[in-house]
PDB file of N, CA and C in Angstrom:
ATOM      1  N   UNK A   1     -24.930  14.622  12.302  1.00  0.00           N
ATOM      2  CA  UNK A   1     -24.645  15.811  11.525  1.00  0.00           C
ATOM      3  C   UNK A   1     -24.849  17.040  12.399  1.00  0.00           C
ATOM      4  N   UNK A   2     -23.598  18.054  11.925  1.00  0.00           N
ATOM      5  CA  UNK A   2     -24.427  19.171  12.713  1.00  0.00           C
ATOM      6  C   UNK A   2     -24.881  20.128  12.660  1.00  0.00           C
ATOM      7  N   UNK A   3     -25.152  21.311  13.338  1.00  0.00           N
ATOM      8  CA  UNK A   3     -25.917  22.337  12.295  1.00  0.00           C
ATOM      9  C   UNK A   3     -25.085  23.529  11.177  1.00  0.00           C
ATOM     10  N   UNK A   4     -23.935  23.406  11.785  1.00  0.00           N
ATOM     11  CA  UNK A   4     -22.816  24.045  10.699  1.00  0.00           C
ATOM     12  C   UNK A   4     -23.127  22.528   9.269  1.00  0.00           C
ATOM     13  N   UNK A   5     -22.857  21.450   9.229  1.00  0.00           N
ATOM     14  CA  UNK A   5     -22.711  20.811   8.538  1.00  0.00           C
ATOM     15  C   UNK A   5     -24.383  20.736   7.412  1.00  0.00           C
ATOM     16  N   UNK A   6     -25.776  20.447   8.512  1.00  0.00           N
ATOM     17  CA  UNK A   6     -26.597  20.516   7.607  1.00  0.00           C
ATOM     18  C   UNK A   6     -26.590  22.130   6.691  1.00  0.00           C
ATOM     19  N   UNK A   7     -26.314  23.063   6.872  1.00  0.00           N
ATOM     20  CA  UNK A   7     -26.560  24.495   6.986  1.00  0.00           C
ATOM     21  C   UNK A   7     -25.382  24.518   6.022  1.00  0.00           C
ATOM     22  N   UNK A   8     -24.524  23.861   5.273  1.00  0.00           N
ATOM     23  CA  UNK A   8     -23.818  24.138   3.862  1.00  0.00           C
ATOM     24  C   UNK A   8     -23.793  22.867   3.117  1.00  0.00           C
ATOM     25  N   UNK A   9     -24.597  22.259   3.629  1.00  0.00           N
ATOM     26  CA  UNK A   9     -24.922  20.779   2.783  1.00  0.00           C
ATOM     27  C   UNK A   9     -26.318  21.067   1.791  1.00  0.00           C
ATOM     28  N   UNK A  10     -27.368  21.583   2.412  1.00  0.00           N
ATOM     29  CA  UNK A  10     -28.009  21.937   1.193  1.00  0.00           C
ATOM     30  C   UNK A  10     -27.969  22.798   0.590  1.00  0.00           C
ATOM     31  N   UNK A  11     -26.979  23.841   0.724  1.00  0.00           N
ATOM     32  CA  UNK A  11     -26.377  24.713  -0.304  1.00  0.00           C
ATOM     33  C   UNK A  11     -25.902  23.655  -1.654  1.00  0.00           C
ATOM     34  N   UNK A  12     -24.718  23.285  -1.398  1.00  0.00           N
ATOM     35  CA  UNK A  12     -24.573  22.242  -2.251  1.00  0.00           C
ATOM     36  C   UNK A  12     -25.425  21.427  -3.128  1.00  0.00           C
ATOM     37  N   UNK A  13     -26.161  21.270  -2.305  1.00  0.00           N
ATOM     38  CA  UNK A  13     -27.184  20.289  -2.730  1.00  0.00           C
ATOM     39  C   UNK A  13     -28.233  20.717  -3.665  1.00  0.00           C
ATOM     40  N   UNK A  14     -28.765  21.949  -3.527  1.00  0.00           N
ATOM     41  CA  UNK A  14     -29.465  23.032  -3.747  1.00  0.00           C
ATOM     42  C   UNK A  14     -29.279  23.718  -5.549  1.00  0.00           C
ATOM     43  N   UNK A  15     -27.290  23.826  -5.398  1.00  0.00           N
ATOM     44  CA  UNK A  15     -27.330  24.121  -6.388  1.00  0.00           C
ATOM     45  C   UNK A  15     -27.430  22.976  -7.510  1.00  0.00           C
ATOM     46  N   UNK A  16     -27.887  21.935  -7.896  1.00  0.00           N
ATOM     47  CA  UNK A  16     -27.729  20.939  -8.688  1.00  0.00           C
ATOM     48  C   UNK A  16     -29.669  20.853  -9.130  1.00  0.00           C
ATOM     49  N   UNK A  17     -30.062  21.750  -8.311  1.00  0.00           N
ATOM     50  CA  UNK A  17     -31.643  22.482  -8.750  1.00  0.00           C
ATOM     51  C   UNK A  17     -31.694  23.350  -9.547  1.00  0.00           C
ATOM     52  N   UNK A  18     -30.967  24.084  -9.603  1.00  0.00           N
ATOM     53  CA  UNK A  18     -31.091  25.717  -9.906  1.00  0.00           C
ATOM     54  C   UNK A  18     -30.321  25.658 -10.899  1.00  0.00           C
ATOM     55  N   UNK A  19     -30.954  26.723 -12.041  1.00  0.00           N
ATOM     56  CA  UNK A  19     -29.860  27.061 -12.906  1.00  0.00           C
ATOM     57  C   UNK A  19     -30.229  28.866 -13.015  1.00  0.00           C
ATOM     58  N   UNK A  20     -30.032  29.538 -12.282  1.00  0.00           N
ATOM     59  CA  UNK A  20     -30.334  30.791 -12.232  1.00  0.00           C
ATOM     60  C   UNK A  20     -28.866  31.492 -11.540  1.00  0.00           C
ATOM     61  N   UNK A  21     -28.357  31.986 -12.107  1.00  0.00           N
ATOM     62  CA  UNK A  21     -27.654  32.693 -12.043  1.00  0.00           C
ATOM     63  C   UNK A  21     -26.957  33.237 -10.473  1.00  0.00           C
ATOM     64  N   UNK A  22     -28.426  34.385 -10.274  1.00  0.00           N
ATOM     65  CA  UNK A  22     -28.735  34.775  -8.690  1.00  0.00           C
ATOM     66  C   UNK A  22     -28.630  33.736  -7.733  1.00  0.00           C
ATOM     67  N   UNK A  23     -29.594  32.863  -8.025  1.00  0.00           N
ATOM     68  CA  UNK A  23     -29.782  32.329  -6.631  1.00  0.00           C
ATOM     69  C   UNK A  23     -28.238  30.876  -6.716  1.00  0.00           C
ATOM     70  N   UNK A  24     -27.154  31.273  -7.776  1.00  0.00           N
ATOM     71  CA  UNK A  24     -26.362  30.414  -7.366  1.00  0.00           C
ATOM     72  C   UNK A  24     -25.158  31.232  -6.855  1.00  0.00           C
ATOM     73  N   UNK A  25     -25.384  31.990  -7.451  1.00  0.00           N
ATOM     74  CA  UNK A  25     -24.348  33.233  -6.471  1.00  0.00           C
ATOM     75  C   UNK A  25     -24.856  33.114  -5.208  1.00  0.00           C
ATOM     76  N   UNK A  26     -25.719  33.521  -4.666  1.00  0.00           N
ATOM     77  CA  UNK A  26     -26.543  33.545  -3.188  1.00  0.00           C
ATOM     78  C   UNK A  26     -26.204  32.313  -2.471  1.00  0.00           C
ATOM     79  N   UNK A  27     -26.062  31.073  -3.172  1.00  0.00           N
ATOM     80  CA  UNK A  27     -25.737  29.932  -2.178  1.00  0.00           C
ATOM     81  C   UNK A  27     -24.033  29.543  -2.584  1.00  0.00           C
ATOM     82  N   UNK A  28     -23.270  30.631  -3.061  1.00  0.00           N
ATOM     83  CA  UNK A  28     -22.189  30.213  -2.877  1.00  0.00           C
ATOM     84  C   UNK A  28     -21.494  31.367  -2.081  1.00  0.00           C
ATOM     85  N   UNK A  29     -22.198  32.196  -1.817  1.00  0.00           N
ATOM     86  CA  UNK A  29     -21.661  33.723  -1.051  1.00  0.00           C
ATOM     87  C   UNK A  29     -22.109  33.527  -0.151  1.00  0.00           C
ATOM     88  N   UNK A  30     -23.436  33.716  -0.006  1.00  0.00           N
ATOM     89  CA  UNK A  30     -24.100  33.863   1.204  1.00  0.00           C
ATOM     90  C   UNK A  30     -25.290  34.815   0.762  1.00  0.00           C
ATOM     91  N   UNK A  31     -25.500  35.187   1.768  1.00  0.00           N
ATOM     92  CA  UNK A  31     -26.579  36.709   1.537  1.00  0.00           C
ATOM     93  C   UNK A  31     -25.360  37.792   2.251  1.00  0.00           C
ATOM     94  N   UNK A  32     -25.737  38.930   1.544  1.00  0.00           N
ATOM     95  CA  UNK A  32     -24.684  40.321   1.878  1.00  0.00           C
ATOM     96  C   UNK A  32     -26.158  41.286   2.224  1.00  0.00           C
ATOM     97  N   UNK A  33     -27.113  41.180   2.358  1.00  0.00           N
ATOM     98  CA  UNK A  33     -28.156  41.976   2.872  1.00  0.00           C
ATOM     99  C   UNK A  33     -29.566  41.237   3.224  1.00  0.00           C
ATOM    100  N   UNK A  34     -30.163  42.004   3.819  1.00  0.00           N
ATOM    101  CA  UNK A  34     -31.931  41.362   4.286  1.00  0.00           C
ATOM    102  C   UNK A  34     -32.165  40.773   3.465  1.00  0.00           C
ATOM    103  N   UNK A  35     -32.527  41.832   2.089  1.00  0.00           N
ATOM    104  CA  UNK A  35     -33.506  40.791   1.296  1.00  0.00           C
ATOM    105  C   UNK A  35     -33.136  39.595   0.969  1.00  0.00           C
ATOM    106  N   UNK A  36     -31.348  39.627   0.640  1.00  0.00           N
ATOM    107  CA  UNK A  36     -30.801  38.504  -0.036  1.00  0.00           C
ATOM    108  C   UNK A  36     -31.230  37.023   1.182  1.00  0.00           C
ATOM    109  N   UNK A  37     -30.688  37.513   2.377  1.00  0.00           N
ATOM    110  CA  UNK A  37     -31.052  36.653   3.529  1.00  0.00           C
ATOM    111  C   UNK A  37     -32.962  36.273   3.862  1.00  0.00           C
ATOM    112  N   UNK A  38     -34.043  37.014   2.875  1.00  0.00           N
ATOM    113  CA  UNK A  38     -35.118  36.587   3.318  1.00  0.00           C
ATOM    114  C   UNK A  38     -34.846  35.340   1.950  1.00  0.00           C
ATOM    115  N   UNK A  39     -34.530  35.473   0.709  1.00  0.00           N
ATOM    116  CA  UNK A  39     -34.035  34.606  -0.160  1.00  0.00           C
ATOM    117  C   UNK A  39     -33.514  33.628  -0.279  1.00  0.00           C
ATOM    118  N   UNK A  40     -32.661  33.467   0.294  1.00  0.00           N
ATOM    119  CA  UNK A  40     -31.777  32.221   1.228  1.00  0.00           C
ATOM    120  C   UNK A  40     -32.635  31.377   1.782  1.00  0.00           C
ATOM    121  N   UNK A  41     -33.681  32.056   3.176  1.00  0.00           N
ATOM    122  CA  UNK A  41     -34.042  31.178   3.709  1.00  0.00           C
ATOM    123  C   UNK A  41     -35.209  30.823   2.623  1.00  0.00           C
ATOM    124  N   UNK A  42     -36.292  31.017   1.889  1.00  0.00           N
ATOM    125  CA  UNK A  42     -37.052  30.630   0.857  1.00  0.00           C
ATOM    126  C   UNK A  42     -36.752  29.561  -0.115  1.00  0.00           C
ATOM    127  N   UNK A  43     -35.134  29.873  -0.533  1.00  0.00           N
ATOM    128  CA  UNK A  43     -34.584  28.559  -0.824  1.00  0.00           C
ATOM    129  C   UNK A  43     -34.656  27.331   0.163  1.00  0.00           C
ATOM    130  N   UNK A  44     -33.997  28.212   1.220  1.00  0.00           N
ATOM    131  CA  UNK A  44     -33.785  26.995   2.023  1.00  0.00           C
ATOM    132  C   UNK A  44     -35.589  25.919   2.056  1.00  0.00           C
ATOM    133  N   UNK A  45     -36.461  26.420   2.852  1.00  0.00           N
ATOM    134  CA  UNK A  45     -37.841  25.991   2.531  1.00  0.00           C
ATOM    135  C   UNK A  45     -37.972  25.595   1.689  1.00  0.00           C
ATOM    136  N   UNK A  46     -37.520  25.636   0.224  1.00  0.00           N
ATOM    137  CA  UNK A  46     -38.075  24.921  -0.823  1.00  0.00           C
ATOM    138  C   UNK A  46     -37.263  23.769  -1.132  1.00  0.00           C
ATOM    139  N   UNK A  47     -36.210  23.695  -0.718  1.00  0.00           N
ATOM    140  CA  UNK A  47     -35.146  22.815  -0.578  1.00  0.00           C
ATOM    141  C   UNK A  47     -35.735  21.299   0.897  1.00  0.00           C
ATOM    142  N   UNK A  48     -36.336  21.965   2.277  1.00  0.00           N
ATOM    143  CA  UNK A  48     -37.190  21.297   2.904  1.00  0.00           C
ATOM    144  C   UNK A  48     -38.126  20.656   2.197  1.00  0.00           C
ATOM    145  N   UNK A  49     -38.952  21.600   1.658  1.00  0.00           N
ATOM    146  CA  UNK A  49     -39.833  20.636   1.006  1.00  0.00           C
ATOM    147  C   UNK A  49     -39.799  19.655   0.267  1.00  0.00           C
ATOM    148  N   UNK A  50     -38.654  19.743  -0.918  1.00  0.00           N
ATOM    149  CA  UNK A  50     -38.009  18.666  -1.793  1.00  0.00           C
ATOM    150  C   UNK A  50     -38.022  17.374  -0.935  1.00  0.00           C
ATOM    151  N   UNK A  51     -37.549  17.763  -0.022  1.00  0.00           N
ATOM    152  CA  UNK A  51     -36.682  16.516   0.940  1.00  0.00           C
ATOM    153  C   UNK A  51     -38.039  16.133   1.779  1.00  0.00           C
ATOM    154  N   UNK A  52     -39.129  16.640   1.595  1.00  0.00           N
ATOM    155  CA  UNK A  52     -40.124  16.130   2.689  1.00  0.00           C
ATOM    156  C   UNK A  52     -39.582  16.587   4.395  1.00  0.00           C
ATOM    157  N   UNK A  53     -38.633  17.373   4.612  1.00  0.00           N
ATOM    158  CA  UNK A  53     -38.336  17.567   6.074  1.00  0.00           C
ATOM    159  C   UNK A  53     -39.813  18.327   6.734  1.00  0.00           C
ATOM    160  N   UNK A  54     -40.090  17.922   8.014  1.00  0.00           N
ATOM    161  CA  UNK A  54     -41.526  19.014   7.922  1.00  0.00           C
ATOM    162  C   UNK A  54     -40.509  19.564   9.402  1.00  0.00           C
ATOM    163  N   UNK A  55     -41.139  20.820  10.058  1.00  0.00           N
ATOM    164  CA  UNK A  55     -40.732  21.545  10.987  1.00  0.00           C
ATOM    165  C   UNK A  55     -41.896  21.086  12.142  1.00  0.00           C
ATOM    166  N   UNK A  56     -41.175  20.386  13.479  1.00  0.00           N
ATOM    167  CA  UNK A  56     -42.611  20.314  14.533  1.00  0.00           C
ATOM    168  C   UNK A  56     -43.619  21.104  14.418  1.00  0.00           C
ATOM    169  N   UNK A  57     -44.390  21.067  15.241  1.00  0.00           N
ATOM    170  CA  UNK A  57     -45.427  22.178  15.333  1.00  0.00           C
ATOM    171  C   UNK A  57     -45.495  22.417  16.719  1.00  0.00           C
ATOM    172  N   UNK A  58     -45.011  24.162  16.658  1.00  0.00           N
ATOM    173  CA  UNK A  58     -44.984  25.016  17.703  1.00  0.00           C
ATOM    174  C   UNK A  58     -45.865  24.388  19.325  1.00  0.00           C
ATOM    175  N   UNK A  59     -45.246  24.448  20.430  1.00  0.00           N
ATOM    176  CA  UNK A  59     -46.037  24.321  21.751  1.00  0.00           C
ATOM    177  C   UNK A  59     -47.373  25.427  21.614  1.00  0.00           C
ATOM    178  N   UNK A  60     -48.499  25.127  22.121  1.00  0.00           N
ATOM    179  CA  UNK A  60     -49.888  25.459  22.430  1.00  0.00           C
ATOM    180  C   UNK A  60     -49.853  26.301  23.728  1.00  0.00           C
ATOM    181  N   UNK A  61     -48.939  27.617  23.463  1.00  0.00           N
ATOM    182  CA  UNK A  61     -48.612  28.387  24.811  1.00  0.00           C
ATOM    183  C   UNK A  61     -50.246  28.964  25.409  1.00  0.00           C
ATOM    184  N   UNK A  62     -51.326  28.954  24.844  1.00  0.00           N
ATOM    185  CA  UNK A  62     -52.344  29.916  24.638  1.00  0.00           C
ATOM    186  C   UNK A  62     -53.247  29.499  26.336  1.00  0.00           C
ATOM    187  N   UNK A  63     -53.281  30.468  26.603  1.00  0.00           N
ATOM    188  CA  UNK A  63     -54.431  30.583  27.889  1.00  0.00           C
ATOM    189  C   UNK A  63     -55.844  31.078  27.633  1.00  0.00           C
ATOM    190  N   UNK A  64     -56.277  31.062  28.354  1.00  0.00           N
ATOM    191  CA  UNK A  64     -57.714  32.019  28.285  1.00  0.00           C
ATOM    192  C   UNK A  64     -57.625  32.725  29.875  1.00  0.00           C
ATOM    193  N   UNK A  65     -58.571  34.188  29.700  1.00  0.00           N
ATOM    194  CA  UNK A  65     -58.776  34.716  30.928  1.00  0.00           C
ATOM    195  C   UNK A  65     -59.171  33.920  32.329  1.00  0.00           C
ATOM    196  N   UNK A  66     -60.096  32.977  31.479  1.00  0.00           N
ATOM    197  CA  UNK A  66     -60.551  32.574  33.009  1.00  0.00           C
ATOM    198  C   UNK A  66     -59.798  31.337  33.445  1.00  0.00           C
ATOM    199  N   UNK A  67     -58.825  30.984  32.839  1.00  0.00           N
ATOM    200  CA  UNK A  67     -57.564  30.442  33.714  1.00  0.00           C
ATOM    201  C   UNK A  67     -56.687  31.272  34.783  1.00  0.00           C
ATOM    202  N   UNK A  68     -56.551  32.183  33.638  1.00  0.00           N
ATOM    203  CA  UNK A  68     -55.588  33.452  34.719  1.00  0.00           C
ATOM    204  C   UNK A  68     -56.383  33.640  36.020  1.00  0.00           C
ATOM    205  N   UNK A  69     -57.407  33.632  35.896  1.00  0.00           N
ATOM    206  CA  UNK A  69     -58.612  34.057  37.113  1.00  0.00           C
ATOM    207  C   UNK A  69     -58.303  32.959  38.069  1.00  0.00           C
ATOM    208  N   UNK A  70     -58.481  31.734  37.896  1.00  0.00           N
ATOM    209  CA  UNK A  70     -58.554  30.636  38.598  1.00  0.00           C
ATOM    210  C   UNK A  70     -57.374  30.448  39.140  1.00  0.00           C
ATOM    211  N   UNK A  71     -55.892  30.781  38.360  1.00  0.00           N
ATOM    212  CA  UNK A  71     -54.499  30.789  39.020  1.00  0.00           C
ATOM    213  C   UNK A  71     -54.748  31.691  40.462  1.00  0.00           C
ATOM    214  N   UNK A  72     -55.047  33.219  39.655  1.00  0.00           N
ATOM    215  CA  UNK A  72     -54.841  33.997  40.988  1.00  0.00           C
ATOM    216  C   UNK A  72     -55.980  33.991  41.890  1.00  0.00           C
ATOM    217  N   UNK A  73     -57.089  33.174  41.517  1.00  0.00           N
ATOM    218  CA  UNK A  73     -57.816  32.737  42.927  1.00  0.00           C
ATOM    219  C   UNK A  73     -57.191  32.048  44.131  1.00  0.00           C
ATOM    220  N   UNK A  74     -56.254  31.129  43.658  1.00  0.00           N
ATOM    221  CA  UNK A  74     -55.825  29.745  44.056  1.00  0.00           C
ATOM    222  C   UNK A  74     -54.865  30.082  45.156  1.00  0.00           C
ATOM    223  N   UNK A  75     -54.231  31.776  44.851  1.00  0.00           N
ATOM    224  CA  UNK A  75     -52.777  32.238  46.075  1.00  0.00           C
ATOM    225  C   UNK A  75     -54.297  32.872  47.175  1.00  0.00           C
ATOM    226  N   UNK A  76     -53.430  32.455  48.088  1.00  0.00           N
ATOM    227  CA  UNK A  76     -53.804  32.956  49.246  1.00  0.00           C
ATOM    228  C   UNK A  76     -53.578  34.914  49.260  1.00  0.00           C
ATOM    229  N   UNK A  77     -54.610  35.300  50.056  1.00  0.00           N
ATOM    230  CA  UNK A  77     -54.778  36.543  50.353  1.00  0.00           C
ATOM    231  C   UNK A  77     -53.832  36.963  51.071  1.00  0.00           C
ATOM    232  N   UNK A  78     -52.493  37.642  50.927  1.00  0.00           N
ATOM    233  CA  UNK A  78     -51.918  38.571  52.255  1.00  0.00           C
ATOM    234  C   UNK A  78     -50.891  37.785  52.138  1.00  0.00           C
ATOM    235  N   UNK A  79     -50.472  36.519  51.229  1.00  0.00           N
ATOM    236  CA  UNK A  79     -48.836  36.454  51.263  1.00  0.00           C
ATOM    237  C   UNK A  79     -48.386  36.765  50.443  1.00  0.00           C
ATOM    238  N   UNK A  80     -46.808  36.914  50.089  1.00  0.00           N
ATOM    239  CA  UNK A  80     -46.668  37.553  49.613  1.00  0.00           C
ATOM    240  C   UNK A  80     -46.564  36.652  47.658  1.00  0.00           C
ATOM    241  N   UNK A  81     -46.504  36.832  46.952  1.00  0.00           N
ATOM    242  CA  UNK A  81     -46.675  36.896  45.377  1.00  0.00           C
ATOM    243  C   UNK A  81     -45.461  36.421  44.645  1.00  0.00           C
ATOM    244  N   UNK A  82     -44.368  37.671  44.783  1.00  0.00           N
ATOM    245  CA  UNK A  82     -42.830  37.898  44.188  1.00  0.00           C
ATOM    246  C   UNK A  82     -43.466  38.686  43.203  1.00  0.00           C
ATOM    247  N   UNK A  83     -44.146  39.613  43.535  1.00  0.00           N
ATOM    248  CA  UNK A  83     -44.710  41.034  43.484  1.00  0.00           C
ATOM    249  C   UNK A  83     -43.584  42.001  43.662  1.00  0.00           C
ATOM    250  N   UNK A  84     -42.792  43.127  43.217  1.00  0.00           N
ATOM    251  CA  UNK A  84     -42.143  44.055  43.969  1.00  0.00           C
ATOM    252  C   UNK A  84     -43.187  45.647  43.714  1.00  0.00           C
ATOM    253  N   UNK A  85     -43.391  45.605  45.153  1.00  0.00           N
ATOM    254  CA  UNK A  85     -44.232  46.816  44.981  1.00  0.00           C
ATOM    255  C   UNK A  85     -43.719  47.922  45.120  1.00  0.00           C
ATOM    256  N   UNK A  86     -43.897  49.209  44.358  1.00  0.00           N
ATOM    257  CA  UNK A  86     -43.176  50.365  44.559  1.00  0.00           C
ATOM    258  C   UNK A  86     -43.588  51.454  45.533  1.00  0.00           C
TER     259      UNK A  86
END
């Protein structure tokens, strides 16, 4: 499947939940502004959840100072970096 295809499949799918008016206009239009589009995706999430889909969990980008310390211990003194100095 692909992401055009999942991405109007639970629209569809979605509306056979809902009996509200709004939010079936919204998944047969689209969103025409922000808020409508923060709405959408809220559906969309609650529509995930139905289905049990869970979202990975984000990479662990996080450092601490005294790594950074230990990186720039590790270069040698007096070559050069890829520094541009002004």
């Amino acid at each position: 499947m692909t992401e055009e295809t999942i991405d109007t499949s639970w629209r569809e799918e979605y509306k056979g939940y809902t009996s509200s008016k709004y939010e079936l206009e919204l998944l047969e239009n689209g969103p025409k502004s922000l808020a409508q589009s923060w709405m959408m995706g809220a559906l969309h999430n609650k529509w995930k959840k139905m289905k049990g889909i869970v979202d990975p969990e984000p990479p662990d980008c996080q450092s601490s100072l005294s790594e950074f310390y230990k990186k720039q211990d590790s270069y040698e003194p007096g070559k050069p970096t890829g520094k541009v100095e002004e």
